[in-house]
Protein backbone atom coordinates (compact mmCIF):
# COMPACT_ATOMS: atom_id res chain seq x y z
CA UNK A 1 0.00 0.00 0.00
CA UNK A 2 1.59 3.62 -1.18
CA UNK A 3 0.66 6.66 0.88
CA UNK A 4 1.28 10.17 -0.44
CA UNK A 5 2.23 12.17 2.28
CA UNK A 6 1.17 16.39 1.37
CA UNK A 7 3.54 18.78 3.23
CA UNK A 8 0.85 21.74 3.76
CA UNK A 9 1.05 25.43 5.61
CA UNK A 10 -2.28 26.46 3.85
CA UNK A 11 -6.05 25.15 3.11
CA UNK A 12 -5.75 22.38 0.44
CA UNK A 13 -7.99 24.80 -1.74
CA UNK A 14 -5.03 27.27 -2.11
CA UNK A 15 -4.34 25.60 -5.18
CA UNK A 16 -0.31 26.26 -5.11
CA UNK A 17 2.54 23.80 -5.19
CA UNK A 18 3.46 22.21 -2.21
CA UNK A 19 6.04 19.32 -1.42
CA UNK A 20 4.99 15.51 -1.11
CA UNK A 21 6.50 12.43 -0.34
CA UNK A 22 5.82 9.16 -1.50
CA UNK A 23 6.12 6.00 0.46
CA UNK A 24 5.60 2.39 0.02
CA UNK A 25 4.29 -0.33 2.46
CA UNK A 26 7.61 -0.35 4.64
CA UNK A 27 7.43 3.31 5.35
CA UNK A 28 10.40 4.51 3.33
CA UNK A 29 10.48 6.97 1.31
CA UNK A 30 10.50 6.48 -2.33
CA UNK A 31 9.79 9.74 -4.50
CA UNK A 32 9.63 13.11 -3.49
CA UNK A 33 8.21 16.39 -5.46
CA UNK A 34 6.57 19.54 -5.34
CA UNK A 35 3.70 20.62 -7.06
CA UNK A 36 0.32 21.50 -7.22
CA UNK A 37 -2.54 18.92 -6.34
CA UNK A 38 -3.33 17.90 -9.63
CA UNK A 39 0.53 16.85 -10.43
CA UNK A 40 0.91 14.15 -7.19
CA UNK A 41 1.37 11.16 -7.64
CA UNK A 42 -1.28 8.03 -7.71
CA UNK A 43 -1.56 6.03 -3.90
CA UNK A 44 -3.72 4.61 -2.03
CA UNK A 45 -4.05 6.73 0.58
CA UNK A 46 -3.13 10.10 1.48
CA UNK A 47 -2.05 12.24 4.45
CA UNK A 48 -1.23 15.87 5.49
CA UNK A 49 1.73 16.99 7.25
CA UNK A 50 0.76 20.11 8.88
CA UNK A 51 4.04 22.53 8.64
CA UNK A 52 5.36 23.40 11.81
CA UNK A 53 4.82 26.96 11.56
CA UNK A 54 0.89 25.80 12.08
CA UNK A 55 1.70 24.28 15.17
CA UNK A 56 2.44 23.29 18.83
CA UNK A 57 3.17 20.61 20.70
CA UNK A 58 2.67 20.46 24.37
CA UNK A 59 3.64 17.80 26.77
CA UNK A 60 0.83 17.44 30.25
CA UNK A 61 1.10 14.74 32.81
CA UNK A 62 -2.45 13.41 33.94
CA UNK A 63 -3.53 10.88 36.55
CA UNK A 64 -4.46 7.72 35.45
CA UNK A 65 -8.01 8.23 33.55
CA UNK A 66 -10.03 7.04 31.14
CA UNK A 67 -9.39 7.18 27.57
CA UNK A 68 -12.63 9.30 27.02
CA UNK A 69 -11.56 11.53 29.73
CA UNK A 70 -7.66 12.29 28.82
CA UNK A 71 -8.49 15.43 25.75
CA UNK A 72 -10.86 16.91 28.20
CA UNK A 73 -8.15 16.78 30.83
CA UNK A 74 -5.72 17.67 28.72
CA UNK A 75 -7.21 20.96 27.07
CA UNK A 76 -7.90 22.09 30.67
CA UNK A 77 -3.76 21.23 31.44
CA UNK A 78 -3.17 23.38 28.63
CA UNK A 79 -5.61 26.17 28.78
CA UNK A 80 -3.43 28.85 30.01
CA UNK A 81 -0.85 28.15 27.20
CA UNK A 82 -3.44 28.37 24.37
CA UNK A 83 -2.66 31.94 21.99
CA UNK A 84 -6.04 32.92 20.57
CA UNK A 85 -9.59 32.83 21.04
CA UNK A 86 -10.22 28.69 22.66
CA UNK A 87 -13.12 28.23 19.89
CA UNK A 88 -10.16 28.92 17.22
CA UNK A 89 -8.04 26.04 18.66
CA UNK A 90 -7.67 22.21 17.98
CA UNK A 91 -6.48 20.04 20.38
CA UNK A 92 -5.67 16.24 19.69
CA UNK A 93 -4.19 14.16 21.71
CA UNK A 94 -2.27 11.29 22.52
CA UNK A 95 -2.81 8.26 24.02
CA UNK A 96 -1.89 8.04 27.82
CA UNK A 97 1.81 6.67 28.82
CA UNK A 98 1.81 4.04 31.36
CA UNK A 99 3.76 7.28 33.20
CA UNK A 100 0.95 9.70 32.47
CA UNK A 101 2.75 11.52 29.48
CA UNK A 102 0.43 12.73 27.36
CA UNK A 103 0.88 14.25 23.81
CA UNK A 104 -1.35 17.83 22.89
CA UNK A 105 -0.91 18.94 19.27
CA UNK A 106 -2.31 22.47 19.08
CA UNK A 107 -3.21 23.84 15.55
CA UNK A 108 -5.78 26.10 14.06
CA UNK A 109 -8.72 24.30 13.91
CA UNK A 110 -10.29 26.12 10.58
CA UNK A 111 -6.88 24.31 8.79
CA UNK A 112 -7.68 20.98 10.19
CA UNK A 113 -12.06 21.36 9.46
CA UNK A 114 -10.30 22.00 5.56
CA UNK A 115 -8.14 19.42 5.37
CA UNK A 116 -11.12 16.82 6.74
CA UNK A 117 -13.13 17.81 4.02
CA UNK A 118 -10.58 18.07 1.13
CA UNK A 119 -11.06 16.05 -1.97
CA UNK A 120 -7.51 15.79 -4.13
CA UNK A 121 -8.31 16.44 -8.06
CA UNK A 122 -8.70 13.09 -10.07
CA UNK A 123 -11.50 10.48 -10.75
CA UNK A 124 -11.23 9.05 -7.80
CA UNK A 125 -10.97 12.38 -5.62
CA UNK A 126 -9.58 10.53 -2.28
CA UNK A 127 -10.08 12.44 1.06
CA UNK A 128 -6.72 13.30 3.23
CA UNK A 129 -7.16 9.77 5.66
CA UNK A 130 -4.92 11.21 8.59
CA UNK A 131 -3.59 14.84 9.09
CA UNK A 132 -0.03 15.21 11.28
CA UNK A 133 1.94 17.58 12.62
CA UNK A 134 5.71 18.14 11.04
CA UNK A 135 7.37 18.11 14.52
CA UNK A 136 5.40 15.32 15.83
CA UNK A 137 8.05 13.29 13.58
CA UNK A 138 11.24 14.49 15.27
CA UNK A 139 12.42 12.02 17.57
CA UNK A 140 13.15 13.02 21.19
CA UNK A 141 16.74 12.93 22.58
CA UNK A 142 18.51 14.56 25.15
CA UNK A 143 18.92 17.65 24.05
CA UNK A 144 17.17 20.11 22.14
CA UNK A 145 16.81 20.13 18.35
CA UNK A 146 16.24 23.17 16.44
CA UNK A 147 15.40 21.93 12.92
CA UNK A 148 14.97 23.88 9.75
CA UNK A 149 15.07 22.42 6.04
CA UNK A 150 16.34 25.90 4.78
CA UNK A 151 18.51 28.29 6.07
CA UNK A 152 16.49 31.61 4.81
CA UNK A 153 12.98 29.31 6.05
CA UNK A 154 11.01 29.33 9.16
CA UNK A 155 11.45 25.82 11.10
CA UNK A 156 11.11 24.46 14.97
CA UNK A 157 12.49 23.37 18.09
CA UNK A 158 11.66 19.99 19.84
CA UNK A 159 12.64 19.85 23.34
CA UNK A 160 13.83 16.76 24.73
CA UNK A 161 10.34 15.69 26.48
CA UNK A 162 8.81 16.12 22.82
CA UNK A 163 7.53 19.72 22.95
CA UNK A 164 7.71 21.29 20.66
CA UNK A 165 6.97 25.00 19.50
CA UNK A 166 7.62 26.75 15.80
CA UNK A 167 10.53 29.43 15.03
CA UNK A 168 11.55 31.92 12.58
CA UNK A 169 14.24 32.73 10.45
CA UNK A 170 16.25 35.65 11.44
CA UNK A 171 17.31 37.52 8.52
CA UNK A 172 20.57 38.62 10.34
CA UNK A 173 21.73 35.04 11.50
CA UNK A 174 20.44 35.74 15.05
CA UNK A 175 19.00 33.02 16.95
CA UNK A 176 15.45 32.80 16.45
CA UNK A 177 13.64 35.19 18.98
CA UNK A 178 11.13 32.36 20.19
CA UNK A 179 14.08 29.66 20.70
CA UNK A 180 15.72 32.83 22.63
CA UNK A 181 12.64 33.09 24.99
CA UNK A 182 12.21 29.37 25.59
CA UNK A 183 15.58 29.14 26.77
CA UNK A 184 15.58 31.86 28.87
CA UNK A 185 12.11 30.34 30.06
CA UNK A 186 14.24 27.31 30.46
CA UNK A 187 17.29 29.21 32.32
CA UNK A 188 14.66 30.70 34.93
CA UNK A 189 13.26 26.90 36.19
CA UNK A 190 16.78 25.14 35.81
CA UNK A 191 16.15 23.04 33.21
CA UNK A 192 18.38 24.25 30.30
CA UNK A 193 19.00 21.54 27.80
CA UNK A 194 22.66 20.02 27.72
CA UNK A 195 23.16 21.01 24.08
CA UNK A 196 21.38 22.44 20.71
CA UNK A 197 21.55 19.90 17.50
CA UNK A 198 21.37 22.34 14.52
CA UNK A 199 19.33 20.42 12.08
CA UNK A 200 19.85 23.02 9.21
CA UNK A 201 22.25 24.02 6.74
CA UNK A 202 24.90 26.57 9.28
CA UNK A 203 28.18 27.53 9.01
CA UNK A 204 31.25 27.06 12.11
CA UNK A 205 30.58 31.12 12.38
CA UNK A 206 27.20 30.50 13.24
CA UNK A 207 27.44 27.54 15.25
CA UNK A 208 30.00 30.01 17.44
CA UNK A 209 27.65 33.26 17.04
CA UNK A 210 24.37 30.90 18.48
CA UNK A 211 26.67 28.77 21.30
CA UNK A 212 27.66 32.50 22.42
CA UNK A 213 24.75 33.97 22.52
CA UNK A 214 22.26 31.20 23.94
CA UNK A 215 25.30 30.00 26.34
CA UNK A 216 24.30 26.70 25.44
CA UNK A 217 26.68 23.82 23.49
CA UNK A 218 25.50 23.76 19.41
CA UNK A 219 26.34 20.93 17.65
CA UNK A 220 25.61 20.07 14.02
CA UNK A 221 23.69 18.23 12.57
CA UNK A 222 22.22 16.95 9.83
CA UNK A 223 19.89 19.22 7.68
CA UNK A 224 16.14 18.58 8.29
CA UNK A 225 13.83 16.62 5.95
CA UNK A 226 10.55 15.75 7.11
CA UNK A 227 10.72 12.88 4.45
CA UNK A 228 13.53 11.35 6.37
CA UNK A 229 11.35 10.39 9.39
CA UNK A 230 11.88 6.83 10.32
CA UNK A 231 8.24 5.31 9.58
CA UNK A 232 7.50 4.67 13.28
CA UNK A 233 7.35 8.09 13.94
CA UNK A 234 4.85 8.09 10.63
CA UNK A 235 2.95 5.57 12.98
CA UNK A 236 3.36 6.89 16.32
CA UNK A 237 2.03 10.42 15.48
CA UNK A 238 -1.37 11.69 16.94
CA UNK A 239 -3.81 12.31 14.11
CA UNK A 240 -5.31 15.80 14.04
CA UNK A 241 -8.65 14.27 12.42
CA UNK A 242 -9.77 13.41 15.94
CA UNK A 243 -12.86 14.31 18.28
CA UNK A 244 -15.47 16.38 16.34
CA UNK A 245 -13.17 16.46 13.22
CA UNK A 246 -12.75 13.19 13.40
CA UNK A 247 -13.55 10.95 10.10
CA UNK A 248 -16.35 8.60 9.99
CA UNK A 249 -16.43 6.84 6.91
CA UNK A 250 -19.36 4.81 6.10
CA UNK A 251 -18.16 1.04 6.50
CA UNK A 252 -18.54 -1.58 3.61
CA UNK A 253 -22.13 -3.31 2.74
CA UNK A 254 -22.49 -6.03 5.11
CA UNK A 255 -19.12 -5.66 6.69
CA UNK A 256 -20.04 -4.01 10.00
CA UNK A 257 -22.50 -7.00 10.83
CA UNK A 258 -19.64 -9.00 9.68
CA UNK A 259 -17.15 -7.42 12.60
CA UNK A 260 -19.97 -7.92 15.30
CA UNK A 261 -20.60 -11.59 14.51
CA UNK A 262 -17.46 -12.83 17.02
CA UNK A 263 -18.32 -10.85 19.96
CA UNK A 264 -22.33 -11.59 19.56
CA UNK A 265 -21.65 -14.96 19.61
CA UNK A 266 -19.72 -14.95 22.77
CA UNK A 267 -22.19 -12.32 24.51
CA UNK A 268 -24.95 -15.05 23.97
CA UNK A 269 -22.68 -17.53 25.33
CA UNK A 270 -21.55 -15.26 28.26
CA UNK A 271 -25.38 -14.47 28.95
CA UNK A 272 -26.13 -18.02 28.83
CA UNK A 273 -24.24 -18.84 31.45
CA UNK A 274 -24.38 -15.94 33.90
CA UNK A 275 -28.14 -15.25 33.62
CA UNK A 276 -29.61 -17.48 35.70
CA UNK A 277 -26.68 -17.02 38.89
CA UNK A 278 -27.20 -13.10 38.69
CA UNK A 279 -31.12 -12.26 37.91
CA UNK A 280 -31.75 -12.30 41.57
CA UNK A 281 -28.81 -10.12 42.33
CA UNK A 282 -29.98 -7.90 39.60
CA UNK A 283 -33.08 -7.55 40.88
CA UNK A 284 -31.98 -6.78 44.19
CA UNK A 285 -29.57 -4.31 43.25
CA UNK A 286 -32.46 -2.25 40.97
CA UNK A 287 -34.68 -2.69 44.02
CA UNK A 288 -32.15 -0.76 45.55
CA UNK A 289 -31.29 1.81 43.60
CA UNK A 290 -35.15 2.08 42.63
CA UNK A 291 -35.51 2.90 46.29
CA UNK A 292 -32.82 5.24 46.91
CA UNK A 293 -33.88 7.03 43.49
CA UNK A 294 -37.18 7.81 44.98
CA UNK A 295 -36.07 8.52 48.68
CA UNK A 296 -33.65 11.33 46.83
CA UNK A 297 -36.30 12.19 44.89
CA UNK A 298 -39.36 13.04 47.76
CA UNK A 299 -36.38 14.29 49.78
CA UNK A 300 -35.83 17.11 47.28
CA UNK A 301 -39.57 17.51 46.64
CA UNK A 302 -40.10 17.93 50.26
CA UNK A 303 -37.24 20.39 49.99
CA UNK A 304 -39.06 22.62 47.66
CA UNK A 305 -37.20 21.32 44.56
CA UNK A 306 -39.20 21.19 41.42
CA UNK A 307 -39.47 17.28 40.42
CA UNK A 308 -38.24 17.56 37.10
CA UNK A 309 -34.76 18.88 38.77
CA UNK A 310 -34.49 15.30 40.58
CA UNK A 311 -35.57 13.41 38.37
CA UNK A 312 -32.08 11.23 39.18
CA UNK A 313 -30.26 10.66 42.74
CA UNK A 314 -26.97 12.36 41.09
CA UNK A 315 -29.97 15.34 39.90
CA UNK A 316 -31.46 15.44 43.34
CA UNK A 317 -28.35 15.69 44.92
CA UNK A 318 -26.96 18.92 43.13
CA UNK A 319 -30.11 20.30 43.56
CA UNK A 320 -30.11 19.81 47.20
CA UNK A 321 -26.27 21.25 46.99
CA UNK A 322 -27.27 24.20 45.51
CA UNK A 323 -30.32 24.88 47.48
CA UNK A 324 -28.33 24.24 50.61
CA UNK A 325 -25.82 26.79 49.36
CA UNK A 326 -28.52 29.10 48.26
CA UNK A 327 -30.20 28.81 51.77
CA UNK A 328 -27.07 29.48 53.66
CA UNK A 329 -26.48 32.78 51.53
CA UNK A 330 -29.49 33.74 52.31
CA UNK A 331 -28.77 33.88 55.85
CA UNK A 332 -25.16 35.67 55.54
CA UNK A 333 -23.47 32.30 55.89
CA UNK A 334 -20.78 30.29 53.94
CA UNK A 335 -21.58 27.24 51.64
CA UNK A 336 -18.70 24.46 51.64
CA UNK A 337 -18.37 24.97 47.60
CA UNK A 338 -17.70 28.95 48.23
CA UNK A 339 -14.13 30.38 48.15
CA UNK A 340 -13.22 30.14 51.34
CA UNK A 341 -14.67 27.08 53.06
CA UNK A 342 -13.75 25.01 49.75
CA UNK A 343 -9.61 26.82 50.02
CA UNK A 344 -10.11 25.95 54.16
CA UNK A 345 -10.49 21.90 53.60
CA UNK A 346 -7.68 21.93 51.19
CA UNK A 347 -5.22 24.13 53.59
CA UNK A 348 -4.03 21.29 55.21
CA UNK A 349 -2.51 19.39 52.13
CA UNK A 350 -1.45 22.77 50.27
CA UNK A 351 0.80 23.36 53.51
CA UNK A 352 2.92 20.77 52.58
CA UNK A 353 4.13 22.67 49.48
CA UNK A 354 7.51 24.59 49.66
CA UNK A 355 7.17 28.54 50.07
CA UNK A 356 6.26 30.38 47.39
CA UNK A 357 4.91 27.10 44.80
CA UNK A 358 1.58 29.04 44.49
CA UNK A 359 1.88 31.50 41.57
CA UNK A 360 -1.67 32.51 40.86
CA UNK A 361 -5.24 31.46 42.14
CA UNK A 362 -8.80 32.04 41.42
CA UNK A 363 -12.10 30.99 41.83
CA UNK A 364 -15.06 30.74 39.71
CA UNK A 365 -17.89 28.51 39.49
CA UNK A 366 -17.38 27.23 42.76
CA UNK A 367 -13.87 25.76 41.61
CA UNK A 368 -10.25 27.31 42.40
CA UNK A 369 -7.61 26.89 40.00
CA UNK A 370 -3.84 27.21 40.91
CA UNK A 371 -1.33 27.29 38.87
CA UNK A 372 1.56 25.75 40.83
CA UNK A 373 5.54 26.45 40.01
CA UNK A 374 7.54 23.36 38.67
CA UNK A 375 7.33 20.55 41.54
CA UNK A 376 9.20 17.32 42.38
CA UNK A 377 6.59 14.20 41.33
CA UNK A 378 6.58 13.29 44.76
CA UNK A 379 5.56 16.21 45.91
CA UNK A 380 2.51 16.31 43.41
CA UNK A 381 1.69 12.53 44.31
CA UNK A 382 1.67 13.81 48.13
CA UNK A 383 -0.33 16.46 47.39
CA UNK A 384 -2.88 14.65 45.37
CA UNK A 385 -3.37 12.22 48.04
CA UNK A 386 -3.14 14.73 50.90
CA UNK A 387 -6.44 16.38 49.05
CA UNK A 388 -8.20 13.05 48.81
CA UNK A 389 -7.78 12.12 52.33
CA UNK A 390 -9.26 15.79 53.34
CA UNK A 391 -12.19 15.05 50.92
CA UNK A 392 -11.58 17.86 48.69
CA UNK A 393 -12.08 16.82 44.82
CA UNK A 394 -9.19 17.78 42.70
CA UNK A 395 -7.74 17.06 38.88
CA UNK A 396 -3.87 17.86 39.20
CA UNK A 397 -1.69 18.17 35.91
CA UNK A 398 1.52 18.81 35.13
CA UNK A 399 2.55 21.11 32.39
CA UNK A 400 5.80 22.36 30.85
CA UNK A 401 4.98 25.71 33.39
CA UNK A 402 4.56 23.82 36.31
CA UNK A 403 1.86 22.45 37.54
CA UNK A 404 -1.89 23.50 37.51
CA UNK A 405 -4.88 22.76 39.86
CA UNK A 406 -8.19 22.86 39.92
CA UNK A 407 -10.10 22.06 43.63
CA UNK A 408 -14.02 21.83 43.78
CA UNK A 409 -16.80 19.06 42.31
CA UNK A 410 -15.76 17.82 38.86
C-alpha cells in the first residue's frame, strides 16, 4: 500500500505547489516532489503533514483516567498556554503513557475542518485519511533540536520531552527570537537543555555566534527533511482528524454486521451462562437503587425542589447542593463549595508545598484553580493524596509551566 504524504502550511484549496513524499508499504520513502494537487502522484491513501509553523506541541502529565476523559483533561492542562480565542483552537491528543505523558498537538482548527473535508483532483478524488503535525516526527533525545530544512525558512524546536513549538528565520543570523525566549524560560526553572543539535544548513561562524549567545553547546547536525522520518514516527504520530473532526467513513455493505458476529456470539454464550446465577442479584440491586432514586427524589420535593430537577439521585443531589448553598447565603453564611470554606479543607494538604509554589489562584464557578511552580513528582503525588484524604475533589496536571490545579466538584 503507497501513501502520499502532502507537506501543507495552507487550506488544500489554495491551489499552489506544495512538497509531497511518496512512500511504500515499509514506510520509506521512495519519491519526493513539489507541485500542485493535480501533479501528485497516484496512492492509495493520502495524508497531510501540517508545517510546523501551524503548530504546537505540548507535553501534560495526567492521573491515570479514562481514555474518554484524557483530551478533556488535557485541554484544561493546557488552557493557560493556548494563543487565541479557545473556539479557534484544535487540540488532539495522545494516548496516555503508562507514566501519564500525554501528547497535545495544538493547531488552528479552521486548517484541520479543511483538510477533513478536502477532496484531491482526479477520478477518484480521495479524502486526506490522517492529518499530522511536522514536529510530531522528530524524535526526542537529550537535548534540544532546532530543525529547519532551509537556512532563509522558518522551522522548529523539539525539546527533549517532545515539545515542541515553531521558530523563525532571522534575517541577520540571530538566533530565532522564540528559541531565545524558551531558553531563557528554560534558564529561569533550571532546566536548560545540555546542548542544541542544529538540524539546518549553518556555518562554524554561526554555530560560534548561536553557542555565544544562547550559552548553550551547538552541535551540528544533519539538515532537516521531514521525508527522512523513520516510519515509526509516521505511525506513532497523533492524528489531528480526531474528536469532532474526526472521520467517519461509512463502512462496507455487510461488513459491520460481519465485525460484530465474534463478539455476539460470545455475549450469547456469556449471557447463557451468567443469567440465571445473577437475575436475583440484579433484581436486588435495581430494588435498591429504585428505592434510593425515589427517597432522593421526595427528599428534594419535600425540599421545595421542582421534580423535574431530581428526576435522578446524582440530579437530586446537586439540587439539594445548591439549594443548601442558596439557603445558607441567604442567611449571611458560607456554603462548603464557596471560596473560602472550599480553600479551608484543602489548607491542610497545600501546607505541605515549599514557600512560594503558588503563583496565581482564582475561583469561579465554585472551583479554584492554581497554577503551581515546577514541583518534584513526589511532591505532586503527596499532594494529590493529601487532598483526597481531606475530601476535597481535585484534577492535578503537570505542564511544561509547572503544575496547575483545579479544587471543587468535577
Amino acid at each position: 500500500m503507497t501513501t502520499l504524504r502532502v507537506h501543507m502550511a495552507d487550506g488544500p484549496g489554495s491551489g499552489d505547489a506544495v512538497a509531497w513524499g511518496l512512500f511504500d508499504d515499509a514506510g520509506r520513502c521512495t519519491r519526493t516532489g513539489h507541485s500542485a494537487a493535480s501533479a501528485w502522484p497516484p496512492a492509495d491513501r493520502v495524508e497531510a503533514v501540517l508545517a510546523a509553523s501551524q503548530v504546537r506541541i505540548a507535553i501534560v502529565v495526567l492521573p491515570p483516567l479514562a481514555p474518554g476523559r484524557v483530551a478533556a483533561a488535557a485541554r484544561f492542562a493546557v488552557e493557560d498556554q493556548l494563543a487565541g480565542p479557545v473556539d479557534t483552537q484544535h487540540l488532539a491528543v495522545s494516548r496516555q503513557r503508562s507514566d501519564g505523558r500525554v501528547r497535545v498537538v495544538i493547531a488552528a482548527r479552521g486548517l484541520v475542518a479543511a483538510l477533513r473535508e478536502a477532496r484531491t483532483s482526479g477520478s477518484s478524488t480521495p479524502r486526506f485519511s490522517r492529518a499530522i503535525a511536522e514536529p510530531d516526527l522528530a524524535v526526542p533525545y537529550r537535548g534540544w533540536r532546532w530543525c529547519a530544512a532551509t537556512p532563509e525558512g522558518d522551522g522548529f524546536v523539539c525539546r527533549h520531552d517532545g515539545s515542541a513549538f515553531p521558530v523563525s528565520a532571522d534575517p541577520s543570523g540571530a538566533l530565532p527570537a522564540e528559541l531565545a525566549l524558551a531558553l531563557a524560560q528554560a534558564r529561569r526553572n533550571g532546566t536548560l537543555p545540555p546542548e542544541i543539535r542544529i538540524e539546518r544548513d549553518a556555518g562554524d561562524a554561526d554555530l560560534a555566534r548561536w553557542q555565544r549567545d544562547s550559552g548553550v553547546p551547538c552541535v551540528r547536525g544533519s539538515a532537516w527533511r521531514w521525508t527522512a522520518a523513520p516510519a515509526a514516527a509516521f505511525a506513532e504520530a497523533v492524528d489531528l482528524l480526531q474528536g469532532e473532526l474526526a472521520l467517519t467513513p461509512p463502512a462496507p455493505r455487510g461488513a459491520r454486521a460481519r465485525l460484530f458476529v465474534p463478539a455476539l456470539a460470545l455475549a450469547a454464550v456469556a449471557l447463557g451462562v451468567h443469567v440465571v446465577a445473577t437475575v436475583g442479584e440484579w433484581s436486588s440491586l435495581r430494588l435498591d437503587s429504585w428505592s434510593q432514586a425515589r427517597a432522593w427524589r421526595a427528599l428534594s420535593i419535600e425540599a421545595g425542589i421542582a421534580p423535574e430537577a431530581a428526576s435522578t439521585p446524582a440530579a437530586a443531589r446537586a439540587a439539594l447542593a445548591r439549594n443548601h448553598a442558596e439557603q445558607r447565603h441567604a442567611h449571611g453564611l458560607a456554603a462548603p463549595d464557596d471560596a473560602l470554606p472550599l480553600l479551608a479543607r484543602a489548607a491542610p494538604a497545600l501546607r505541605a508545598l515549599p514557600a512560594g509554589s503558588v503563583k496565581t489562584a482564582t475561583y469561579a464557578d465554585g472551583h479554584w484553580t492554581l497554577d503551581l511552580a515546577r514541583t518534584e513528582p513526589k511532591a505532586v503525588d503527596e499532594l494529590d493524596a493529601g487532598l483526597r484524604q481531606a475530601g476535597v475533589p481535585a484534577l492535578v496536571a503537570t505542564t511544561a509551566a509547572g503544575v496547575r490545579l483545579r479544587l471543587g466538584a468535577l
